[in-house]
N, C-alpha and C. Protein backbone atom coordinates (compact mmCIF):
# COMPACT_ATOMS: atom_id res chain seq x y z
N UNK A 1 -34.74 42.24 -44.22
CA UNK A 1 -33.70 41.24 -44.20
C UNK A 1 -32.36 41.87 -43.84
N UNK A 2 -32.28 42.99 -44.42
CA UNK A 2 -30.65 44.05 -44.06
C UNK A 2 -31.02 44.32 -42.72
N UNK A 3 -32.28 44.55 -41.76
CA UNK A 3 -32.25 45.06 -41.05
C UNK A 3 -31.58 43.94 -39.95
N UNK A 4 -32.01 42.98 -40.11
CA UNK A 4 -31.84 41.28 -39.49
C UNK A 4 -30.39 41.24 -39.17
N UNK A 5 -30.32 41.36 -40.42
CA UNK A 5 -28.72 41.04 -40.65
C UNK A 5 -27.73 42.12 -39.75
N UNK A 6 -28.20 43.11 -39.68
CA UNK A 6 -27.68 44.11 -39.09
C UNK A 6 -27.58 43.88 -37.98
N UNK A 7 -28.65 43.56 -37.33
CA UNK A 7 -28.84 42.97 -35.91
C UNK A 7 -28.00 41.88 -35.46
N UNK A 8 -27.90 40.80 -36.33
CA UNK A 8 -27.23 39.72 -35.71
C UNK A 8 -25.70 40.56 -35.90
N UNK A 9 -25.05 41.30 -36.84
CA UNK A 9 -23.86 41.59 -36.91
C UNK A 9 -23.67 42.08 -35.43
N UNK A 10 -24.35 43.54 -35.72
CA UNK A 10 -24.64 43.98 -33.96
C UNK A 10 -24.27 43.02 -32.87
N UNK A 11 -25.08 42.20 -32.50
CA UNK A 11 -24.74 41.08 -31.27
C UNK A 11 -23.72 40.62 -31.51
N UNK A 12 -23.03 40.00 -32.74
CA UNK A 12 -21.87 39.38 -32.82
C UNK A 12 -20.84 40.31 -32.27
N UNK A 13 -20.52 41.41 -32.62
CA UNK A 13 -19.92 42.44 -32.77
C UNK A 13 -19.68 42.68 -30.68
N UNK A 14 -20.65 42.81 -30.24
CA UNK A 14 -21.43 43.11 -28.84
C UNK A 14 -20.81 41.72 -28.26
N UNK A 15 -20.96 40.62 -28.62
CA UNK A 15 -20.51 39.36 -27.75
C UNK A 15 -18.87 39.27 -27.93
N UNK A 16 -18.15 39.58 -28.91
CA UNK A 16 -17.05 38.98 -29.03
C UNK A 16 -15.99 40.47 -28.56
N UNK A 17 -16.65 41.55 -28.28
CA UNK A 17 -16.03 42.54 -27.81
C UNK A 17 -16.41 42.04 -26.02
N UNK A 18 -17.44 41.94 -25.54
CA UNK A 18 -17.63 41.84 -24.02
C UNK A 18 -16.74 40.33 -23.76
N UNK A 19 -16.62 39.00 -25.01
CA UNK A 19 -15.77 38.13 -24.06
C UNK A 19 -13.87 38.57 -24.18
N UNK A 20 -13.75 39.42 -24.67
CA UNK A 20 -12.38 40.01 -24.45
C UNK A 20 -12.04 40.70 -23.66
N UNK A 21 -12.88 41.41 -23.40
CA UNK A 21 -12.77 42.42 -21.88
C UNK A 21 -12.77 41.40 -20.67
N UNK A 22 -12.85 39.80 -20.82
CA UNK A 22 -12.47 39.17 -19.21
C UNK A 22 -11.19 38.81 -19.46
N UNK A 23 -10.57 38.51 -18.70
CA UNK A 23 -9.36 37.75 -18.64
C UNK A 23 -9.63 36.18 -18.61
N UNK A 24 -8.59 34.92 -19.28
CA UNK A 24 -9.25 33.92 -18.71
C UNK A 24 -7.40 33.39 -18.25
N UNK A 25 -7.61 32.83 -17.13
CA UNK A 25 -6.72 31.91 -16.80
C UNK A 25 -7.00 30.78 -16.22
N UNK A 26 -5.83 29.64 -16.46
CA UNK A 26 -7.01 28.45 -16.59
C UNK A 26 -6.00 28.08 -14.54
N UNK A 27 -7.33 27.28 -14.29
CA UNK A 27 -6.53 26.99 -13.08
C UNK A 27 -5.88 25.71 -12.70
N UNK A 28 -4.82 26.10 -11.69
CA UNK A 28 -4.17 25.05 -11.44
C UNK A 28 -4.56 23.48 -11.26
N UNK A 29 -3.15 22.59 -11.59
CA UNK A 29 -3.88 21.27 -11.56
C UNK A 29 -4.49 21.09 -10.09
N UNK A 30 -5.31 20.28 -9.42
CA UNK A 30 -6.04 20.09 -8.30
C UNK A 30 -5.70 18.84 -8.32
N UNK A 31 -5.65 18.49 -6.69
CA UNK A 31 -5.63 17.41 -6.08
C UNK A 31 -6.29 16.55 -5.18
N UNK A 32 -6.48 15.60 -4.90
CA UNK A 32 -7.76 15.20 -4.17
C UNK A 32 -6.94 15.52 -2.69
N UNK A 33 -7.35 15.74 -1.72
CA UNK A 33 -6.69 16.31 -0.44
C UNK A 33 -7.14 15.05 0.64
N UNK A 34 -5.95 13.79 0.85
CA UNK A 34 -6.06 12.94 1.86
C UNK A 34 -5.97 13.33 3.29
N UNK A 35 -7.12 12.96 3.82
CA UNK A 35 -7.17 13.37 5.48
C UNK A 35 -6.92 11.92 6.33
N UNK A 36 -5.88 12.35 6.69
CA UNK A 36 -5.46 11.07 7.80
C UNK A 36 -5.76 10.97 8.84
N UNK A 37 -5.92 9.14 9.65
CA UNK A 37 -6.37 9.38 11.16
C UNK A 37 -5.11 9.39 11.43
N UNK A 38 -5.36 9.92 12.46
CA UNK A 38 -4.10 10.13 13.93
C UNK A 38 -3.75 8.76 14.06
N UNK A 39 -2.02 8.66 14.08
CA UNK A 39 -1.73 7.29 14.44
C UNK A 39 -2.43 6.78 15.91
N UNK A 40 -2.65 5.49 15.97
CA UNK A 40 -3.04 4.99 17.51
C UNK A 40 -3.24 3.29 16.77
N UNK A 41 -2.70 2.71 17.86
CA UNK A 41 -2.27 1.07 17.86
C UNK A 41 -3.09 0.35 18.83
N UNK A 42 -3.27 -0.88 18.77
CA UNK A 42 -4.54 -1.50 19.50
C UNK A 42 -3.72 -3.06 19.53
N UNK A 43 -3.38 -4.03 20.29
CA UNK A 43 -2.65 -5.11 20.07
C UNK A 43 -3.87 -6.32 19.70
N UNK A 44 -3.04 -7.29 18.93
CA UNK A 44 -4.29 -8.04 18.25
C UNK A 44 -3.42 -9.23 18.31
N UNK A 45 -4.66 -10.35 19.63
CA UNK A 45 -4.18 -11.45 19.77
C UNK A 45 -4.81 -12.39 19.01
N UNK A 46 -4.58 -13.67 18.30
CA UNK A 46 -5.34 -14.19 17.45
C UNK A 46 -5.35 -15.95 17.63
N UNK A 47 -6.19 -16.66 17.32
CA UNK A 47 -5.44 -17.97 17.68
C UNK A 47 -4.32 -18.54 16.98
N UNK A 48 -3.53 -17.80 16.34
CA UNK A 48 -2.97 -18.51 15.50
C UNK A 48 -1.56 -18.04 16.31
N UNK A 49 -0.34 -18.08 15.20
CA UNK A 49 1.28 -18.74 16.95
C UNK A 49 1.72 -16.90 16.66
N UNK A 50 1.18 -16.35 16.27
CA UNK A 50 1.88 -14.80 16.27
C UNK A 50 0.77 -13.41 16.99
N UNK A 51 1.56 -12.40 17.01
CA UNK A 51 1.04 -11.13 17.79
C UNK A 51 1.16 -10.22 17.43
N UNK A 52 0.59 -9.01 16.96
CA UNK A 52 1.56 -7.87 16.81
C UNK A 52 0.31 -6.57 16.92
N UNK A 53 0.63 -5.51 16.71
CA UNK A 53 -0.26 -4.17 17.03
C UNK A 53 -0.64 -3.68 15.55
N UNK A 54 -2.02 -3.46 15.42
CA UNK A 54 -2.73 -3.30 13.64
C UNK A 54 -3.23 -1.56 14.21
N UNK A 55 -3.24 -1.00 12.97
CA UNK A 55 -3.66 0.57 13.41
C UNK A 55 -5.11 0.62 13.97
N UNK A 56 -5.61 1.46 14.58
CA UNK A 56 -6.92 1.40 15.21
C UNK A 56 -7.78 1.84 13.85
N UNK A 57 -7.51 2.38 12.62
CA UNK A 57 -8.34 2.48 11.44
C UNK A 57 -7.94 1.29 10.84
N UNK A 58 -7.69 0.22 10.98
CA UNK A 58 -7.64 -0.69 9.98
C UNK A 58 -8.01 -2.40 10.95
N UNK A 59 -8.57 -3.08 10.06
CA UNK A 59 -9.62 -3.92 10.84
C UNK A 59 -8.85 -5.09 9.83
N UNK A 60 -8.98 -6.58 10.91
CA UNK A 60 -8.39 -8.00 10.78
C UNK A 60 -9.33 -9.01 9.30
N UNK A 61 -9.14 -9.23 8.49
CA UNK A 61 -9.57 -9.95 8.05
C UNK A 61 -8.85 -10.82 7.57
N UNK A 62 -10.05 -12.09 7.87
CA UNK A 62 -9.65 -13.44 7.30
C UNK A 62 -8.81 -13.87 5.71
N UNK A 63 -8.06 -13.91 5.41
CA UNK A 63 -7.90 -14.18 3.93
C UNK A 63 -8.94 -15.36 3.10
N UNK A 64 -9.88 -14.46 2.20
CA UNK A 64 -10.54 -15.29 1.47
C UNK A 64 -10.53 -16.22 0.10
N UNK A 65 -8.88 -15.91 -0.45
CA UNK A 65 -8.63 -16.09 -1.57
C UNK A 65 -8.86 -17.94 -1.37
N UNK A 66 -8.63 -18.29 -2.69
CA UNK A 66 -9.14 -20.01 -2.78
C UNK A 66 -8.00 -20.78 -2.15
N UNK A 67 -6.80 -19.81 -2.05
CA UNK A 67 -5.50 -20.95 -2.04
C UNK A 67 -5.19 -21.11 0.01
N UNK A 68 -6.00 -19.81 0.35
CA UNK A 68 -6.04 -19.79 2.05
C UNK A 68 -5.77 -20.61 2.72
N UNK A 69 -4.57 -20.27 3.49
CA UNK A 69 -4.53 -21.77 4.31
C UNK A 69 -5.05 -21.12 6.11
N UNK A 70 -4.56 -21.87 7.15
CA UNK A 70 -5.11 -21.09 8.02
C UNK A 70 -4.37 -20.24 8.84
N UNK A 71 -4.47 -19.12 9.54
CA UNK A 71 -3.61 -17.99 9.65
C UNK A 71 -3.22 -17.34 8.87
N UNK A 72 -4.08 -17.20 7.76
CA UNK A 72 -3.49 -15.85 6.77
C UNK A 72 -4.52 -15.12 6.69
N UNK A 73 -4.01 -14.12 6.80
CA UNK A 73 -4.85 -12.87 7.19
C UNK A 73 -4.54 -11.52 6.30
N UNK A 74 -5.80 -10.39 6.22
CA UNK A 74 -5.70 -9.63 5.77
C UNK A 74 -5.50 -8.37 6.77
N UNK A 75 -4.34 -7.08 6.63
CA UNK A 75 -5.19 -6.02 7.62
C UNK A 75 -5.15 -5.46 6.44
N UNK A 76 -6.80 -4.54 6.50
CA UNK A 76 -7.54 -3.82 5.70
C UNK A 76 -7.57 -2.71 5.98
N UNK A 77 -7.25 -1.60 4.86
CA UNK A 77 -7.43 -0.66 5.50
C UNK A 77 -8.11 0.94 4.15
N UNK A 78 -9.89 0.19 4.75
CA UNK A 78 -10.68 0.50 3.85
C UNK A 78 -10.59 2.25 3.14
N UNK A 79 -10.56 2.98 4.63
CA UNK A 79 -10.47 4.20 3.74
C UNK A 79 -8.89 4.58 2.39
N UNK A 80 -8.36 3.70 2.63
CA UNK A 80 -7.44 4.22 1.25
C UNK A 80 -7.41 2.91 0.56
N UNK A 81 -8.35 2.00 0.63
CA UNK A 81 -8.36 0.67 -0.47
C UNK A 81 -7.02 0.18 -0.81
N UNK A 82 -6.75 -0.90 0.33
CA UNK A 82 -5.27 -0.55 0.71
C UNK A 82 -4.99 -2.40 1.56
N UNK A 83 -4.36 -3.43 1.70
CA UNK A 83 -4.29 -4.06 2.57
C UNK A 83 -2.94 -4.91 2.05
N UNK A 84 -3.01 -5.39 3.61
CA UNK A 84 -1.18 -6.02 4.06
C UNK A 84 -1.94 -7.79 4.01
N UNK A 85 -1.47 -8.14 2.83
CA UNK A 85 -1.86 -9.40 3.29
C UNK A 85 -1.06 -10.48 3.95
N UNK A 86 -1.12 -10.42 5.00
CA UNK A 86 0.28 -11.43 6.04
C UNK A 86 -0.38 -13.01 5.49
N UNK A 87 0.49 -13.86 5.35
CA UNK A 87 0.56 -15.02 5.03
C UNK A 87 1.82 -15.82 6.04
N UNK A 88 1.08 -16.80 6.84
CA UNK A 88 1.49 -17.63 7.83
C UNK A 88 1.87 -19.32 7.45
N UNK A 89 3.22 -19.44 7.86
CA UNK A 89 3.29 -20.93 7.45
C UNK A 89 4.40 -21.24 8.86
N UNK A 90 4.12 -22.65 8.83
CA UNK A 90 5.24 -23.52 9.93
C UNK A 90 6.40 -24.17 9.08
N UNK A 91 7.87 -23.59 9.94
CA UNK A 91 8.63 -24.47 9.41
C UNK A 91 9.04 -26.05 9.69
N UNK A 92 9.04 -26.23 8.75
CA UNK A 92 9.00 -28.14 8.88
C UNK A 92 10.77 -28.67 9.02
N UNK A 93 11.60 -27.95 8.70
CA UNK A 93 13.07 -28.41 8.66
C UNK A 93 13.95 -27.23 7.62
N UNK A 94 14.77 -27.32 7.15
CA UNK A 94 16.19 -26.36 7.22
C UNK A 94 15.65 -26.23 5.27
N UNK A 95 15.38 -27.06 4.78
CA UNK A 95 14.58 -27.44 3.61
C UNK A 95 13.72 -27.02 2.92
N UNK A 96 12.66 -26.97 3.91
CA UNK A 96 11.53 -26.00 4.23
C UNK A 96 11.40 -24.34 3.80
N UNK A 97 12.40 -24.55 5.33
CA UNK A 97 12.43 -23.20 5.73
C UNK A 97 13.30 -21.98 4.47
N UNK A 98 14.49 -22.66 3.66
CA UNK A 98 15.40 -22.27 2.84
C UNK A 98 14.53 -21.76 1.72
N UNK A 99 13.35 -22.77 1.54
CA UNK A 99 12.66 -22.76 0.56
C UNK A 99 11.45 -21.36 0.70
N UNK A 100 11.35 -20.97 1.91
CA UNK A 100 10.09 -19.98 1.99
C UNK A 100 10.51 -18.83 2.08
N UNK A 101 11.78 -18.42 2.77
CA UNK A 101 12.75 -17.60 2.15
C UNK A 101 13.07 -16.77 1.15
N UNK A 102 13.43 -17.92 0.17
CA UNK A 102 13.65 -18.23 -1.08
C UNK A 102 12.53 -17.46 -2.25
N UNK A 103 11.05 -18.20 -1.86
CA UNK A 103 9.83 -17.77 -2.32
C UNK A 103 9.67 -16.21 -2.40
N UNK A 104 10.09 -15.64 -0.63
CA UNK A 104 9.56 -13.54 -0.58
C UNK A 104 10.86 -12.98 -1.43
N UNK A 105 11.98 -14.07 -1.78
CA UNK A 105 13.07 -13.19 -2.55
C UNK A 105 11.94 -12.75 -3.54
N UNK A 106 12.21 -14.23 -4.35
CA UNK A 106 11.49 -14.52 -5.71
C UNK A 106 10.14 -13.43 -5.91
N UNK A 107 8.73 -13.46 -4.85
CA UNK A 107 8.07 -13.03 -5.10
C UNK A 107 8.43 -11.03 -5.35
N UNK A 108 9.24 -10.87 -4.53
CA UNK A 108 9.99 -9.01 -4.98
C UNK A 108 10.51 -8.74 -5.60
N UNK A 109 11.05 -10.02 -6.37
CA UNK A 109 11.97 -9.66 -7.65
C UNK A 109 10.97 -9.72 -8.68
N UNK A 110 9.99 -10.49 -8.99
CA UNK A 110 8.78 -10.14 -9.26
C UNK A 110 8.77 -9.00 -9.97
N UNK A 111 9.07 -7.59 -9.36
CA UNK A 111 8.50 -6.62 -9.66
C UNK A 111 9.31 -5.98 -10.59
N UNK A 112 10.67 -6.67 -10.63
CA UNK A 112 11.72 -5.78 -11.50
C UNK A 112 11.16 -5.23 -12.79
N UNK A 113 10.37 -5.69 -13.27
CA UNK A 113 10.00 -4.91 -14.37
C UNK A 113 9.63 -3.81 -14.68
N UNK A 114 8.64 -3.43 -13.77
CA UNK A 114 8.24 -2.45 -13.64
C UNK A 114 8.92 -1.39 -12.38
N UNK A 115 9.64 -2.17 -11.18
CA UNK A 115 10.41 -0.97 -10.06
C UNK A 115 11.58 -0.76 -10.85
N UNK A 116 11.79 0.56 -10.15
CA UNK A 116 13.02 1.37 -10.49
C UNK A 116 14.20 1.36 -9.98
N UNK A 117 13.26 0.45 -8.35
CA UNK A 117 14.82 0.00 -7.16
C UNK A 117 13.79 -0.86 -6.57
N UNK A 118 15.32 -1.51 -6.04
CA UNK A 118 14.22 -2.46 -4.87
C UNK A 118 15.24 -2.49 -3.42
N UNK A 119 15.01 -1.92 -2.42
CA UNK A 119 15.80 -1.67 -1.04
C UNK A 119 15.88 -2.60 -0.35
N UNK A 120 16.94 -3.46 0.32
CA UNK A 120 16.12 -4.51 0.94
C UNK A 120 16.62 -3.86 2.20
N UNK A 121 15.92 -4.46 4.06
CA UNK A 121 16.58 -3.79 5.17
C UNK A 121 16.06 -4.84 5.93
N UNK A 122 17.08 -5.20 6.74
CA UNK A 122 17.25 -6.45 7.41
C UNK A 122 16.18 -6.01 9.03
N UNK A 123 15.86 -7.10 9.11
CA UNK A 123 14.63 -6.24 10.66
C UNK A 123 15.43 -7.81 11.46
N UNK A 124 16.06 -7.54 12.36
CA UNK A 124 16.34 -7.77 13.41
C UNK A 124 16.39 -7.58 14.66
N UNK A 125 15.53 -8.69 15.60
CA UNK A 125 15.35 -8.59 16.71
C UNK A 125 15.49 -9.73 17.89
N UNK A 126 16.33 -10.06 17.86
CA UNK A 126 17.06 -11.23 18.67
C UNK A 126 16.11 -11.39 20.20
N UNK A 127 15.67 -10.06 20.80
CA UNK A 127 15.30 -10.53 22.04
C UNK A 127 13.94 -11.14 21.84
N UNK A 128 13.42 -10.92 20.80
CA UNK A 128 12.26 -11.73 20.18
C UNK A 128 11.72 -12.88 18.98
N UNK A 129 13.21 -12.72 18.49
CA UNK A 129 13.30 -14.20 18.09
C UNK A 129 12.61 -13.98 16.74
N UNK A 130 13.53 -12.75 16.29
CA UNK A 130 12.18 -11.90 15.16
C UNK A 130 13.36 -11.46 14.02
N UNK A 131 13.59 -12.19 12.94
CA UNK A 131 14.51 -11.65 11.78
C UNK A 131 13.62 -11.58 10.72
N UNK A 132 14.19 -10.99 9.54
CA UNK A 132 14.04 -11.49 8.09
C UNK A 132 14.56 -10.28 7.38
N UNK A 133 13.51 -9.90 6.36
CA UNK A 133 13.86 -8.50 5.39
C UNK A 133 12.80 -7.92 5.12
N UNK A 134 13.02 -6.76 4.82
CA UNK A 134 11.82 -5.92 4.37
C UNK A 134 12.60 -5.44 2.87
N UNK A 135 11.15 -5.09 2.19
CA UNK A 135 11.68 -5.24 0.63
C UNK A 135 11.48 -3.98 0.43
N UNK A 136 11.99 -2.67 0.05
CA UNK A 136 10.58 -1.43 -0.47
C UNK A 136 10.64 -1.45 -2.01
N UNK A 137 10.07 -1.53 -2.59
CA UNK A 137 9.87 -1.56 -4.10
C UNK A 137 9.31 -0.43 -4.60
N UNK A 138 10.49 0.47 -5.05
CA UNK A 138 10.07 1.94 -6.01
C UNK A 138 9.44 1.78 -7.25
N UNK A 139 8.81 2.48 -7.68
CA UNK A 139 8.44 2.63 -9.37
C UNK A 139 6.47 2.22 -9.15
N UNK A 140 6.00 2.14 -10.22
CA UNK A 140 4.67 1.40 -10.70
C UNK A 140 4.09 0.55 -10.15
N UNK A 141 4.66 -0.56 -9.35
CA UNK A 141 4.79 -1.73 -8.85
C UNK A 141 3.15 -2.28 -8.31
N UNK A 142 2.87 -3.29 -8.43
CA UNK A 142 1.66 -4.10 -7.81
C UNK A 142 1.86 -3.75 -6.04
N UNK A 143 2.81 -4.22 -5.59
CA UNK A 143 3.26 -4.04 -3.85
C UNK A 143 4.52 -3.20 -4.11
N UNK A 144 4.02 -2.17 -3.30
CA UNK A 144 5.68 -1.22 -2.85
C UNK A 144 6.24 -1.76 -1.80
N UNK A 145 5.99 -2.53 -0.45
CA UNK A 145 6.67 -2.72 0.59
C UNK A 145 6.05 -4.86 0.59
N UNK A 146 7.15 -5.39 0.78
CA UNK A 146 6.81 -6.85 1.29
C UNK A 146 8.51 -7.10 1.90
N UNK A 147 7.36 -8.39 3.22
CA UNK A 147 8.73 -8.28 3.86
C UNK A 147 8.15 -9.85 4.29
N UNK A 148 9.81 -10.62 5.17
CA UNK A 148 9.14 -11.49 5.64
C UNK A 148 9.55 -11.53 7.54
N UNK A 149 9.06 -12.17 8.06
CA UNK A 149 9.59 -12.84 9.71
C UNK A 149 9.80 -13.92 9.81
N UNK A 150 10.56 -14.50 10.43
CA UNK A 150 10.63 -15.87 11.26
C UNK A 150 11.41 -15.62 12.22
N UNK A 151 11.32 -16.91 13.24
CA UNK A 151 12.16 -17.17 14.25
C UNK A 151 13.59 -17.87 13.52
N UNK A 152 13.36 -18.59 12.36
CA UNK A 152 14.21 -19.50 11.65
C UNK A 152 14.27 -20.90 12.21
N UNK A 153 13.16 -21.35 12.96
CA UNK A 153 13.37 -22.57 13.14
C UNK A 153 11.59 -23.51 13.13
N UNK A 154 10.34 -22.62 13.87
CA UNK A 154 9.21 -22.88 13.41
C UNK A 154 8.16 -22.01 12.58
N UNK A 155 8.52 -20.73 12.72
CA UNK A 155 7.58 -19.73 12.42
C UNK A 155 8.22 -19.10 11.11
N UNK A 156 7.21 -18.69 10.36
CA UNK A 156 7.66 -17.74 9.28
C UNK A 156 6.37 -16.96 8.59
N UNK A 157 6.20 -15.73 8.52
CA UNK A 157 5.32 -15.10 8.41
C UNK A 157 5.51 -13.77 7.10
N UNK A 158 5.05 -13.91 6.17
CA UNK A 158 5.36 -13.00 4.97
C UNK A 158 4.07 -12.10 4.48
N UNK A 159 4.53 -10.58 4.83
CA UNK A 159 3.46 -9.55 4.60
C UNK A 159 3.88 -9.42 3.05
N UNK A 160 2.79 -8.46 2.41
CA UNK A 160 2.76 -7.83 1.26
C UNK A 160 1.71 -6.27 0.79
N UNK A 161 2.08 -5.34 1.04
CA UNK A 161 1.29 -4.54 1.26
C UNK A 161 0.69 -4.41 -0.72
N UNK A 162 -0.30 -3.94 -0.78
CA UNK A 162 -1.29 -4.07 -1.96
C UNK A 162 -2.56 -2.72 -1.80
N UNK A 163 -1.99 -1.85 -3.06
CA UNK A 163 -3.36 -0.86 -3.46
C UNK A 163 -4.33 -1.64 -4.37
N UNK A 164 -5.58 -1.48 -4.16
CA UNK A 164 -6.01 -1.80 -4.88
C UNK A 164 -6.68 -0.95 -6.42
N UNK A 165 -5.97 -0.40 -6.50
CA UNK A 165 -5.60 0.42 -7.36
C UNK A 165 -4.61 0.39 -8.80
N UNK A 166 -4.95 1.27 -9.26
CA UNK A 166 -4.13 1.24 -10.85
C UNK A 166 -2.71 1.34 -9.98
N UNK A 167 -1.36 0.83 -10.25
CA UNK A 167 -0.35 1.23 -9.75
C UNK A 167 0.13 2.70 -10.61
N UNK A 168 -0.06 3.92 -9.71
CA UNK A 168 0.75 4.83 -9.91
C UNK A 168 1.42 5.70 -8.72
N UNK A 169 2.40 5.53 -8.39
CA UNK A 169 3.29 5.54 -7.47
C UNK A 169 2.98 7.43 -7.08
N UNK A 170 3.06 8.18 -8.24
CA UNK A 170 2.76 9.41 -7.86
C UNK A 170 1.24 10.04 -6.66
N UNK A 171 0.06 8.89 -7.70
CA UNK A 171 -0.79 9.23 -6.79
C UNK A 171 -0.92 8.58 -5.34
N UNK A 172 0.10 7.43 -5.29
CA UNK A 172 -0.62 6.58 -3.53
C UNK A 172 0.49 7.02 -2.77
N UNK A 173 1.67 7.91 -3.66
CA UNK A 173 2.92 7.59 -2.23
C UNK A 173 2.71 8.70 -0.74
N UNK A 174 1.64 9.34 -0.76
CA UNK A 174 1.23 10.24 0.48
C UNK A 174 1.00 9.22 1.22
N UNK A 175 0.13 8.26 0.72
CA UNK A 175 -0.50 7.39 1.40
C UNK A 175 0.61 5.46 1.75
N UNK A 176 1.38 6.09 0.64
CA UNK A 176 2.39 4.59 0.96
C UNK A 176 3.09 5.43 2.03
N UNK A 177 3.63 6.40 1.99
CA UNK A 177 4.68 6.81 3.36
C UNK A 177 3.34 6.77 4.81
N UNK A 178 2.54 7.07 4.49
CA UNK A 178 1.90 6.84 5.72
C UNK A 178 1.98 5.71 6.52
N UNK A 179 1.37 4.45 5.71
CA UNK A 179 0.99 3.34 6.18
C UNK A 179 2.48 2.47 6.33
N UNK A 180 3.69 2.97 5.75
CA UNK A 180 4.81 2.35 6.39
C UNK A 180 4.87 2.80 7.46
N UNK A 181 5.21 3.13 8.38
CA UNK A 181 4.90 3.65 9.82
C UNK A 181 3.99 2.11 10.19
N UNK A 182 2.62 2.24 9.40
CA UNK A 182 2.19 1.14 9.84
C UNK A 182 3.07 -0.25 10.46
N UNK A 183 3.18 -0.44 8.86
CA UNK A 183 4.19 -1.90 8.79
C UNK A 183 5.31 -2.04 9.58
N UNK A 184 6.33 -0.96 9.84
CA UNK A 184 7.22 -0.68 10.87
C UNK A 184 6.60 -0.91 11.93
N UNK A 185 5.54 -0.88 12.60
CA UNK A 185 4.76 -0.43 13.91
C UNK A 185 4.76 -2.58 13.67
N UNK A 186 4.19 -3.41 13.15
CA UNK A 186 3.40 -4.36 13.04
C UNK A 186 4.58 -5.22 13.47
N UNK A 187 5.70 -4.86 12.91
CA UNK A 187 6.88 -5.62 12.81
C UNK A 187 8.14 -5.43 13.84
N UNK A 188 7.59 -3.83 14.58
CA UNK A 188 8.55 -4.13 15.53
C UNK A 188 7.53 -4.50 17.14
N UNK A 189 6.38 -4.65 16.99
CA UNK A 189 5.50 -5.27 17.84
C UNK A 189 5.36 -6.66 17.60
N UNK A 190 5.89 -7.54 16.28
CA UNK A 190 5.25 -8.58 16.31
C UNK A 190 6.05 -9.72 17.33
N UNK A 191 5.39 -10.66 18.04
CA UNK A 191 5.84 -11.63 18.84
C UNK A 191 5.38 -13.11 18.80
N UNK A 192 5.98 -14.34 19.13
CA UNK A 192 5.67 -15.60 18.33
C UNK A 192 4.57 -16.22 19.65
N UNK A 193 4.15 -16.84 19.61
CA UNK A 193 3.47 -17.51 20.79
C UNK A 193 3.87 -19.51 21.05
């Protein structure tokens, strides 16, 4: 039994001397490493009264939600679970139009709770008959970027970009600075028909 005992001391003795002789250091935090496509633009005509250029990685879909009306559309853009949902309406009069406006304020202020800022930047383009605002929304937020278009007299067209994801601004903003480029690209291509 002493001899036993001896033995296991032994090994103990033997294991806790050999795990001191390694060094341990623990390693750095790791990151998942996003590989991007190469920008490239493809123009996308549709039946509905607008135009504009969608990235060649990101594909047109229909909006399926229940409240869909027609011309609202999704661009998808599967590898970063990611989409701009543009929402299309006609203006009916000054009334109307004040009122839908009114709505992309409302819907970006929305976010104050949780953003830290909200930027607004006027997109004007007179030779195309192309105004409104773009919103960028810092912090946590459900949408970091929504903006709207119109001509201001029939057309009015309101994006909203959407992760589908937990909102944490640290992990998507590689991928939010990317895909603005996008939205910039959509909006200074877009044209009314």
């Amino acid at each position: 039994m002493k001899t036993l005992a001896t033995i296991a001391l032994g090994l103990f003795v033997a294991a806790l001397s050999w795990s001191c002789q390694q060094r341990y250091s623990p390693k750095p935090r790791g990151y998942f490493r996003i590989e991007f496509p190469e920008k490239g633009y493809m123009p996308l005509s549709t039946d509905c009264p607008y135009a504009f250029n969608i990235p060649q990685y990101a594909e047109m879909e229909p909006d399926r939600s229940a409240d869909a009306q027609p011309c609202w559309v999704d661009v998808h853009f599967s590898q970063f679970n990611a989409r701009i949902h543009l929402s299309y309406m006609p203006i009916s009069g000054q009334a109307n139009f004040n009122e839908l406006v009114e709505d992309a304020r409302t819907f970006a202020f929305n976010h104050t709770v949780k953003a830290t800022a909200i930027d607004q930047q006027r997109i004007i383009r007179p030779e195309a008959r192309v105004y409104g605002l773009k919103y960028e929304i810092s912090g946590n937020t459900a949408s970091n970027i929504q903006f709207f278009v119109t001509d201001s007299t029939r057309h009015y067209l309101r994006g909203a970009l959407y992760f589908h994801e937990k909102p944490r601004l640290d992990s998507i903003q590689p991928v939010l600075e990317f895909l603005k480029a996008d939205i910039d690209t959509l909006i200074s291509s877009l044209r009314w028909k």
